[in-house]
N, C-alpha and C. Protein backbone atom coordinates (compact mmCIF):
# COMPACT_ATOMS: atom_id res chain seq x y z
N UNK A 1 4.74 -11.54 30.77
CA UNK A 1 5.78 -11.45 29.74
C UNK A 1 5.64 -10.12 29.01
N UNK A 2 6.81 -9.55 28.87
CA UNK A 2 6.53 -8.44 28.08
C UNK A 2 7.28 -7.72 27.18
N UNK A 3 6.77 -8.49 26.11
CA UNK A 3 7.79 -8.21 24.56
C UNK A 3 6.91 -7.62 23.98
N UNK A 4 7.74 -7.34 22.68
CA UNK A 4 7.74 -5.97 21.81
C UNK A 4 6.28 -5.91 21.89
N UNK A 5 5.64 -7.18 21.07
CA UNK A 5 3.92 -7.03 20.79
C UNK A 5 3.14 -6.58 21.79
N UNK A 6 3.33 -7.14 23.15
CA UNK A 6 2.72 -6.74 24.23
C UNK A 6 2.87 -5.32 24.24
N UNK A 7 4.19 -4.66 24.37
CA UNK A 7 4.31 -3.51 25.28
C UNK A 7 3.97 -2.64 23.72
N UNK A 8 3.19 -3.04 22.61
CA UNK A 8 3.02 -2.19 21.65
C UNK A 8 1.26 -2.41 22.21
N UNK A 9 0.87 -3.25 21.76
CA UNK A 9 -0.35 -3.69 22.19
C UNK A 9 -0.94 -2.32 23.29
N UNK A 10 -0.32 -2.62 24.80
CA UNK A 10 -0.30 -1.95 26.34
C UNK A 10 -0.33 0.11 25.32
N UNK A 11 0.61 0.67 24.58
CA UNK A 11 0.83 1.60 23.55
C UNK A 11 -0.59 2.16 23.50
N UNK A 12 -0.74 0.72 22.34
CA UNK A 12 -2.04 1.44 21.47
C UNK A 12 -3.57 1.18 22.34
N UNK A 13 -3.63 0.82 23.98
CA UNK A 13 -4.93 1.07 24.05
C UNK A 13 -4.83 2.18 25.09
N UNK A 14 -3.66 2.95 25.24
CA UNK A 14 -3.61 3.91 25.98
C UNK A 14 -4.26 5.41 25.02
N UNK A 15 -3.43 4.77 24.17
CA UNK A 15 -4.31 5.77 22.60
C UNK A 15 -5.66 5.64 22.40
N UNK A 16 -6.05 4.51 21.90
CA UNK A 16 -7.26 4.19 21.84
C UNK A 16 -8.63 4.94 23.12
N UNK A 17 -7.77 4.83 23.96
CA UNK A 17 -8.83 5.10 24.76
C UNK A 17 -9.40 6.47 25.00
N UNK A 18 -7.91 7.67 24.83
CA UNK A 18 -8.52 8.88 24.87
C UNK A 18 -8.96 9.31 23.34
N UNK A 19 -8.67 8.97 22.81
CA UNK A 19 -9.39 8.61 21.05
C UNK A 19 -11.11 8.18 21.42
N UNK A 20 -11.24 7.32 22.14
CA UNK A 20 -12.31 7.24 22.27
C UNK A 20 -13.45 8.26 23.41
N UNK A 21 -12.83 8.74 24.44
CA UNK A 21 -12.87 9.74 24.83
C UNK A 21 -13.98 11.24 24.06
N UNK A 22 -12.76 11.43 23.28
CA UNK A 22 -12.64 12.75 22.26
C UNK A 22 -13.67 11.99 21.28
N UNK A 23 -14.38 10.96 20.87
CA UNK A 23 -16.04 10.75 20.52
C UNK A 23 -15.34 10.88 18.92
N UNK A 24 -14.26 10.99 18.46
CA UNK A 24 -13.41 10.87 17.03
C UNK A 24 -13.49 10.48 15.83
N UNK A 25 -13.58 10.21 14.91
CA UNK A 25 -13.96 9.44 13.86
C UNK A 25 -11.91 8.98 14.07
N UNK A 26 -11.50 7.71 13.50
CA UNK A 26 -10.34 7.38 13.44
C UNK A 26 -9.52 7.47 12.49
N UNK A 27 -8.50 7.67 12.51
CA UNK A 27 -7.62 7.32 11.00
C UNK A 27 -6.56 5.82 12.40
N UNK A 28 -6.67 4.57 11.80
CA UNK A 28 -5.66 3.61 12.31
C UNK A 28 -5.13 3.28 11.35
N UNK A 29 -3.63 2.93 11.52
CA UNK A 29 -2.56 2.54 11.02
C UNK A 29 -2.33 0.96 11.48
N UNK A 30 -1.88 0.13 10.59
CA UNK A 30 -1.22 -1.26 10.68
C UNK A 30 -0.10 -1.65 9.99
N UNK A 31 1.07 -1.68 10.35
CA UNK A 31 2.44 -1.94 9.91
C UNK A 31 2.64 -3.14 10.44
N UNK A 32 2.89 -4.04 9.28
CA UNK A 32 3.78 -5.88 9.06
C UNK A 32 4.94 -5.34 8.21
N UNK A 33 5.93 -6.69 8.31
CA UNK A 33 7.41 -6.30 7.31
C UNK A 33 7.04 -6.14 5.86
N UNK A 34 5.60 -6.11 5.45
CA UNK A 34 5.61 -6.61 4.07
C UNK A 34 4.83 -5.44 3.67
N UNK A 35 3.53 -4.99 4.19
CA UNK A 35 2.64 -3.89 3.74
C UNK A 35 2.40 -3.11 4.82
N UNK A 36 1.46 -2.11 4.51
CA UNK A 36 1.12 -1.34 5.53
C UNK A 36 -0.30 -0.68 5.34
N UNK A 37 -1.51 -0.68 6.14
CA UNK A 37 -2.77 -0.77 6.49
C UNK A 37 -3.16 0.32 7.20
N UNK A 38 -3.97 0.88 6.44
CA UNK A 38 -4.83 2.17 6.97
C UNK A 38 -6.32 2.05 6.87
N UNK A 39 -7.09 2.29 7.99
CA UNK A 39 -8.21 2.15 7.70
C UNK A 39 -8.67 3.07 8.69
N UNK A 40 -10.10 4.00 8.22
CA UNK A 40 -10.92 5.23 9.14
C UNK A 40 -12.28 4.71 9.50
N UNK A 41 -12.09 4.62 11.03
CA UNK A 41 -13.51 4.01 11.98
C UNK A 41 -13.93 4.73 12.08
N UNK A 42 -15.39 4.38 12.54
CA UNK A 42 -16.95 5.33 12.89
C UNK A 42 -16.23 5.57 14.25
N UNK A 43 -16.79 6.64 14.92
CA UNK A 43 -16.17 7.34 16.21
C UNK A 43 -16.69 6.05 17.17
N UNK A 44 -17.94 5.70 16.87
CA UNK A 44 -18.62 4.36 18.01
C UNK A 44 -17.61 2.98 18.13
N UNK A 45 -16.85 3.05 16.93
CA UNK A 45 -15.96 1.58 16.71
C UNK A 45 -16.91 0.60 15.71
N UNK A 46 -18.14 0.97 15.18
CA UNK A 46 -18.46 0.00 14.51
C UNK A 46 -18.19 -0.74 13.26
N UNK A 47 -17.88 0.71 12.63
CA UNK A 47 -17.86 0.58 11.32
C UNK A 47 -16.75 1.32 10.54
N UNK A 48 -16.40 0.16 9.48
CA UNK A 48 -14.93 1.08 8.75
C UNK A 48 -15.47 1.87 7.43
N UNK A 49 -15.29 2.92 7.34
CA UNK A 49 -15.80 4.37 6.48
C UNK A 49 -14.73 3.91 5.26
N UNK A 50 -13.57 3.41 5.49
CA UNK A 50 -12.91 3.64 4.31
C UNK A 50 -11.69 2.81 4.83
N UNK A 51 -10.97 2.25 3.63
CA UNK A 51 -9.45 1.71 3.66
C UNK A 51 -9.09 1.94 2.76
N UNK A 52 -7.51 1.12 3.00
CA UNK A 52 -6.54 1.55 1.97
C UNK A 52 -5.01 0.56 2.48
N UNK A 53 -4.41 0.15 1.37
CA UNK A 53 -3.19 -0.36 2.36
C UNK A 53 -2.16 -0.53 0.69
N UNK A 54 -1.15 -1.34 1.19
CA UNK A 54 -0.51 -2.08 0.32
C UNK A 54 -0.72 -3.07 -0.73
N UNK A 55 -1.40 -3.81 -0.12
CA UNK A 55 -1.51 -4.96 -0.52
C UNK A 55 -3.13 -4.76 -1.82
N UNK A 56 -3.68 -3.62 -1.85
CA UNK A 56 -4.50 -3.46 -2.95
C UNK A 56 -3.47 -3.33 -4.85
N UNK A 57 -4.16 -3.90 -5.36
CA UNK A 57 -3.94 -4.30 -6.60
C UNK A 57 -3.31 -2.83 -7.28
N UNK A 58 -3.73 -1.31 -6.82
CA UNK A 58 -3.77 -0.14 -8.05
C UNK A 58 -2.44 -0.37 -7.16
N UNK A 59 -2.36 0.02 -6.19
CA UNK A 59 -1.21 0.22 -5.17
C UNK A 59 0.19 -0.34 -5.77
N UNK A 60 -0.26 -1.63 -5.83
CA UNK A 60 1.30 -2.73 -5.92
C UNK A 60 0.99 -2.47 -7.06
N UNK A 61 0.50 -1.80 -8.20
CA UNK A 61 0.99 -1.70 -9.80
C UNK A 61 2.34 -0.35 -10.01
N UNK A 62 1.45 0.55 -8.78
CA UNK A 62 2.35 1.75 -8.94
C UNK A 62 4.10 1.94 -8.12
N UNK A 63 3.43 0.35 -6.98
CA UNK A 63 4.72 0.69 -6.38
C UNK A 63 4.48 -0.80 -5.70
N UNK A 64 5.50 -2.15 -6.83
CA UNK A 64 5.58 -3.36 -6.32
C UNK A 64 5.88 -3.81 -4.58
N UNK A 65 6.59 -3.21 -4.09
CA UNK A 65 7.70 -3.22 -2.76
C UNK A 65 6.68 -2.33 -2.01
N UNK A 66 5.91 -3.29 -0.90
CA UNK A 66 4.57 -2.37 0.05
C UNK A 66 5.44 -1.97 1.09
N UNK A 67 6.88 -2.38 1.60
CA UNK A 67 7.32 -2.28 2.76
C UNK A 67 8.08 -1.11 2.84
N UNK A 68 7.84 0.35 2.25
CA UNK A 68 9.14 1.40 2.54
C UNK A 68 7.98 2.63 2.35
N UNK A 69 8.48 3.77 2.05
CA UNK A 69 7.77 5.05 2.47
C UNK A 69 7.19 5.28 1.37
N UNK A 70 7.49 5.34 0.34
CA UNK A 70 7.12 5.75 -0.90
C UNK A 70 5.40 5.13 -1.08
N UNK A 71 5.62 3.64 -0.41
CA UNK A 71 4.44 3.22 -0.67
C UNK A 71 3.27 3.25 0.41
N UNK A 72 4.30 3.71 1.89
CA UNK A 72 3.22 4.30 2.55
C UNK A 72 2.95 5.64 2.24
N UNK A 73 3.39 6.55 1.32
CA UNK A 73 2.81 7.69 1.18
C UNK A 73 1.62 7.50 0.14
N UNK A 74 1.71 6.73 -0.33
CA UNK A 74 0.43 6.02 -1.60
C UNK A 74 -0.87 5.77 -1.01
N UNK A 75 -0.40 4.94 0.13
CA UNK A 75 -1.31 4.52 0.58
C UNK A 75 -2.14 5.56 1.72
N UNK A 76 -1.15 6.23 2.10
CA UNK A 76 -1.67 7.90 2.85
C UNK A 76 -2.26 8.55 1.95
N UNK A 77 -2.04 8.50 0.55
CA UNK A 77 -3.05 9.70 0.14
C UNK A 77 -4.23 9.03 -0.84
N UNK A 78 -4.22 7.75 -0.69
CA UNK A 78 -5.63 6.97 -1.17
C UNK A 78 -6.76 6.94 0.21
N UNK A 79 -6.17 6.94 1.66
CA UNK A 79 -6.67 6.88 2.23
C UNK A 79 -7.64 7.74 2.39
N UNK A 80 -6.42 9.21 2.27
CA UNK A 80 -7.16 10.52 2.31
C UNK A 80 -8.61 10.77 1.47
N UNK A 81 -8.29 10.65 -0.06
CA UNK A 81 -9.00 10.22 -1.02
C UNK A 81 -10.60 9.71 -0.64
N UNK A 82 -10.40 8.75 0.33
CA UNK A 82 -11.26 7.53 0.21
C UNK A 82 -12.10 7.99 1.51
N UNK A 83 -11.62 8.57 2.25
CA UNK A 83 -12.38 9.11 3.47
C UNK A 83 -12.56 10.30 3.36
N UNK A 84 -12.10 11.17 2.36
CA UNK A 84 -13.07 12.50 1.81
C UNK A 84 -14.21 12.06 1.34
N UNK A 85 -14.04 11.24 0.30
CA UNK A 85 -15.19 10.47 -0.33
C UNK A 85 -16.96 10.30 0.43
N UNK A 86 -15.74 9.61 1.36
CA UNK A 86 -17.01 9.12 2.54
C UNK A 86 -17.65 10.20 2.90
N UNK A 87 -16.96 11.12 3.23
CA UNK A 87 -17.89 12.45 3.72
C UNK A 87 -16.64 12.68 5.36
N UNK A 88 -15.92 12.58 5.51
CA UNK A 88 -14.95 12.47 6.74
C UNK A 88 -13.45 13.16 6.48
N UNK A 89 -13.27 14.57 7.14
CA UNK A 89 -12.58 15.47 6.97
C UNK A 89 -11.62 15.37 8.41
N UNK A 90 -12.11 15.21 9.69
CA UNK A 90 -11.34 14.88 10.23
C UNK A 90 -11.45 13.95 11.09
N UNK A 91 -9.85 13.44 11.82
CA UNK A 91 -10.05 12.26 12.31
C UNK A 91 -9.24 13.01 13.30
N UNK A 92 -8.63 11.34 13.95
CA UNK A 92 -7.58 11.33 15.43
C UNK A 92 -6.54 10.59 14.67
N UNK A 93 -5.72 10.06 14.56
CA UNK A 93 -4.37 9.52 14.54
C UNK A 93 -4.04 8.54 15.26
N UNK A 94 -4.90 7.04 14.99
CA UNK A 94 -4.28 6.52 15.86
C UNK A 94 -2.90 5.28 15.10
N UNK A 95 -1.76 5.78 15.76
CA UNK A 95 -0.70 4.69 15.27
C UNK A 95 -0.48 3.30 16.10
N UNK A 96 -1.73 2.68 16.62
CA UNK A 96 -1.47 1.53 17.41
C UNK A 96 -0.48 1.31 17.84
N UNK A 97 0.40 1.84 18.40
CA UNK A 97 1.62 1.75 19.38
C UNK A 97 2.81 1.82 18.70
N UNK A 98 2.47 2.27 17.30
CA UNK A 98 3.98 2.15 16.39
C UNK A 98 4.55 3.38 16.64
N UNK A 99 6.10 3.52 16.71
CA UNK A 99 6.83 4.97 16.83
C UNK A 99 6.36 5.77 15.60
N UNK A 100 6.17 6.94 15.71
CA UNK A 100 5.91 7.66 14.56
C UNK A 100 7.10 8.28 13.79
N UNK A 101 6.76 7.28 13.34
CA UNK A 101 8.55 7.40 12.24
C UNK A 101 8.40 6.47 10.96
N UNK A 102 9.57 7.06 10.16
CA UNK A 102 9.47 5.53 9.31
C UNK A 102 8.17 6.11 8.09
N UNK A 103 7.59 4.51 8.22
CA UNK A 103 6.69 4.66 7.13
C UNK A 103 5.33 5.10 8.06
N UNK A 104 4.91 4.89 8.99
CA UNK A 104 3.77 5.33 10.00
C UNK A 104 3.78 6.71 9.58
N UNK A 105 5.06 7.71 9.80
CA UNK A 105 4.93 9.28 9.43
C UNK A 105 4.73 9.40 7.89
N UNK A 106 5.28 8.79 7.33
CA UNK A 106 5.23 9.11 5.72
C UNK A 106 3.28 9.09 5.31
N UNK A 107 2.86 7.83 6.27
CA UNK A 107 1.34 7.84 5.76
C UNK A 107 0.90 9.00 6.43
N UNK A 108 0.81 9.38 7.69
CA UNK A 108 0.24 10.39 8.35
C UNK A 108 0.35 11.73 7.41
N UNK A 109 1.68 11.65 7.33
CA UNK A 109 2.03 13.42 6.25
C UNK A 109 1.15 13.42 4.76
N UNK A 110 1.15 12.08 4.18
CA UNK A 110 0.73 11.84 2.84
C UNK A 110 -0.95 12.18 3.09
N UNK A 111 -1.59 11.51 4.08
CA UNK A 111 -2.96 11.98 4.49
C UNK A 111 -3.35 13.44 5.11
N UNK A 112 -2.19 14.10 5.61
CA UNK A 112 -2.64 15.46 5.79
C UNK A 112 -2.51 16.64 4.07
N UNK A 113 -1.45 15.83 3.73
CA UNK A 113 -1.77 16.57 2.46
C UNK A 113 -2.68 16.15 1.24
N UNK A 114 -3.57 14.92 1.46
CA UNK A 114 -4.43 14.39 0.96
C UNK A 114 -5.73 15.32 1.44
N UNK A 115 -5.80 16.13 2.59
CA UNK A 115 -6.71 17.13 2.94
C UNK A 115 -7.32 16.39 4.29
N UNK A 116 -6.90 16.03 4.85
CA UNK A 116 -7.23 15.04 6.53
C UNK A 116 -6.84 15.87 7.33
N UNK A 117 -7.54 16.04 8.36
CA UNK A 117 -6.99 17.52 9.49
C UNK A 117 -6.93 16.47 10.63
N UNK A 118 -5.92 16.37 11.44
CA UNK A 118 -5.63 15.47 12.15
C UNK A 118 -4.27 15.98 13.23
C-alpha cells in the first residue's frame, strides 16, 4: 500500500541515510496539523542535543496558533538558540520526507539565521 505516510516515510530514510553517511550531527523536523517539532541528534543517532517545537509553553505564549509560519520561525530560531548552546554549529537538514515549503522552510531559514550552517 502506498499512501501519503508511507511514500513520506520511503522520503525520509533515503535522507536519513546519506545524513548518516556524512557522520552529521542532525537538525530533524516534525510537522502534525497542529504544531511543529524540531529536534538536533548526536551524529551516532543516540542522543537529542537539543529541542524545540510548538507545543512548549514560552512558544504558545508568544504565538497561540503552532500550525503556520510565524510559529515555525519561533521555533527555528529557539532551536538555533538551543543547539548553539549545546556547543553544535552545524548540522544536516533533515526534513523527514516533508516538501520544503510551507512551514518546514520557514523553520530551516529561521535556524540559519539563528547562526546554524546547514
Amino acid at each position: 500500500m502506498n499512501d501519503k505516510k508511507t511514500s513520506r516515510l520511503r522520503r525520509a530514510a533515503k535522507t536519513r541515510v546519506r545524513i548518516h553517511r556524512q557522520e552529521a550531527v542532525r537538525l530533524t523536523v516534525h510537522r502534525t496539523n497542529l504544531h511543529i517539532y524540531a529536534q538536533v541528534v548526536a551524529a551516532d543517532g543516540a542522543k537529542v542535543l537539543a529541542s524545540a517545537s510548538t507545543a512548549e509553553k514560552e512558544v504558545r505564549a508568544k504565538q497561540p496558533k503552532g500550525s503556520n509560519k510565524e510559529a515555525a520561525a519561533l521555533v527555528g530560531k529557539r532551536i538555533a538558540e538551543k543547539a548553539t548552546a549545546a556547543g553544535v554549529t552545524e548540522v544536516a537538514f533533515d526534513r523527514a520526507g516533508f516538501s520544503y515549503h510551507g512551514r518546514v522552510k520557514a523553520l530551516a531559514e529561521a535556524a540559519r539565521e539563528g547562526g546554524l550552517k546547514f
